[in-house]
C-alpha atoms as a PDB file:
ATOM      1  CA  UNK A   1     -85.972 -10.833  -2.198  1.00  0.00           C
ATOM      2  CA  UNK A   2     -84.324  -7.449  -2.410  1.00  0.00           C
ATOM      3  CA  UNK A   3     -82.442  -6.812  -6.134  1.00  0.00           C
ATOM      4  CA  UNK A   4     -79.040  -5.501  -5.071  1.00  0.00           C
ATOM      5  CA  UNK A   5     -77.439  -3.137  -7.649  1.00  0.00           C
ATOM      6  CA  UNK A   6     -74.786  -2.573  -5.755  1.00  0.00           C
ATOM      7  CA  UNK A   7     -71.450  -3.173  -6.697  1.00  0.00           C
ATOM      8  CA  UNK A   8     -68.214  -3.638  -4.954  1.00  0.00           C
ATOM      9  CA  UNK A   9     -65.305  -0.758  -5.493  1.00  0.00           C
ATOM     10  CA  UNK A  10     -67.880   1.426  -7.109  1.00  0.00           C
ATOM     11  CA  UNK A  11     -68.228   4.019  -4.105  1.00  0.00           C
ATOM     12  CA  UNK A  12     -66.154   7.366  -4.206  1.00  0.00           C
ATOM     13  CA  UNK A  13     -64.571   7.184  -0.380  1.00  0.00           C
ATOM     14  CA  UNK A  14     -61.656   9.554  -0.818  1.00  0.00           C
ATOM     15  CA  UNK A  15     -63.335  11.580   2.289  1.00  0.00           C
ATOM     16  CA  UNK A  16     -63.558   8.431   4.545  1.00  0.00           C
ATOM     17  CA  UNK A  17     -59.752   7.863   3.634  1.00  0.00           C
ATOM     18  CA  UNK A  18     -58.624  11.479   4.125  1.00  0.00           C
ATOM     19  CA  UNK A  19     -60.722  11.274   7.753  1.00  0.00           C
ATOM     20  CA  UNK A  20     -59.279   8.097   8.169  1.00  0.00           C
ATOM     21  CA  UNK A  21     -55.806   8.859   7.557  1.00  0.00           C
ATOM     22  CA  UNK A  22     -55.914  12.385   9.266  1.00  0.00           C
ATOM     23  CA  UNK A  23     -57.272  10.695  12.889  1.00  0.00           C
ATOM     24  CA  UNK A  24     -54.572   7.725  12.688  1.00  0.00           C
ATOM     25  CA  UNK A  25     -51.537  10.193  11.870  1.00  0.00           C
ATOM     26  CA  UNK A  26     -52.843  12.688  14.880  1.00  0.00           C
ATOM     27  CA  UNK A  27     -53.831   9.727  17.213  1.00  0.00           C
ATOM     28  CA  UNK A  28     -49.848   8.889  16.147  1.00  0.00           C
ATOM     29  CA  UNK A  29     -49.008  12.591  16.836  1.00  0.00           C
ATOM     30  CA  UNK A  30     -50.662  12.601  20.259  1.00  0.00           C
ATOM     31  CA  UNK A  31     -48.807   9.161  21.330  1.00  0.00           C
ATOM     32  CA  UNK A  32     -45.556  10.183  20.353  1.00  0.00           C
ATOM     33  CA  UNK A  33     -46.090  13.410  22.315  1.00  0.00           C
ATOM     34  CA  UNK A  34     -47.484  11.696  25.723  1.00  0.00           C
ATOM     35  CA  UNK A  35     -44.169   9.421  25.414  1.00  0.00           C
ATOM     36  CA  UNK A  36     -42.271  12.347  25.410  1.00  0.00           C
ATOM     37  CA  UNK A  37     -43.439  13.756  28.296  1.00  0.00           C
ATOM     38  CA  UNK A  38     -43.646  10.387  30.372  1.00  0.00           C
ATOM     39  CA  UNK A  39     -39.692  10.170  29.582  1.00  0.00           C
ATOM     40  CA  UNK A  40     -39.148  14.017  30.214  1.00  0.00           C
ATOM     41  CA  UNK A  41     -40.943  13.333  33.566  1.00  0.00           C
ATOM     42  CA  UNK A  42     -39.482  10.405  34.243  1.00  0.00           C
ATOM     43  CA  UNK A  43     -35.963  11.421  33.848  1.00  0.00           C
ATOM     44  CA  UNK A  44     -36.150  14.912  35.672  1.00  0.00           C
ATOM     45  CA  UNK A  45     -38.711  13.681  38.531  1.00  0.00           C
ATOM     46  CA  UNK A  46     -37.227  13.920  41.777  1.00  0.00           C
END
């Protein structure tokens, strides 16, 4: 069998985490905004 030398917590993933956090707070960003304009439309639609 394969020797694993691997061990948990070890790996530096402060990239992953930036990416990570940078996608959720523009997918947030994004959502918020399309709300917006779904209540902007709503309310002035005529």
């Amino acid at each position: 069998m394969a020797e694993h030398d691997h061990k948990h917590g070890d790996m530096d993933i402060t990239t992953q985490e930036d990416t990570f956090n940078g996608f959720i707070r523009w997918s947030v960003r994004i959502a918020l905004f399309s709300i917006g304009v779904v209540i902007f439309l709503a309310l002035f639609a005529r």
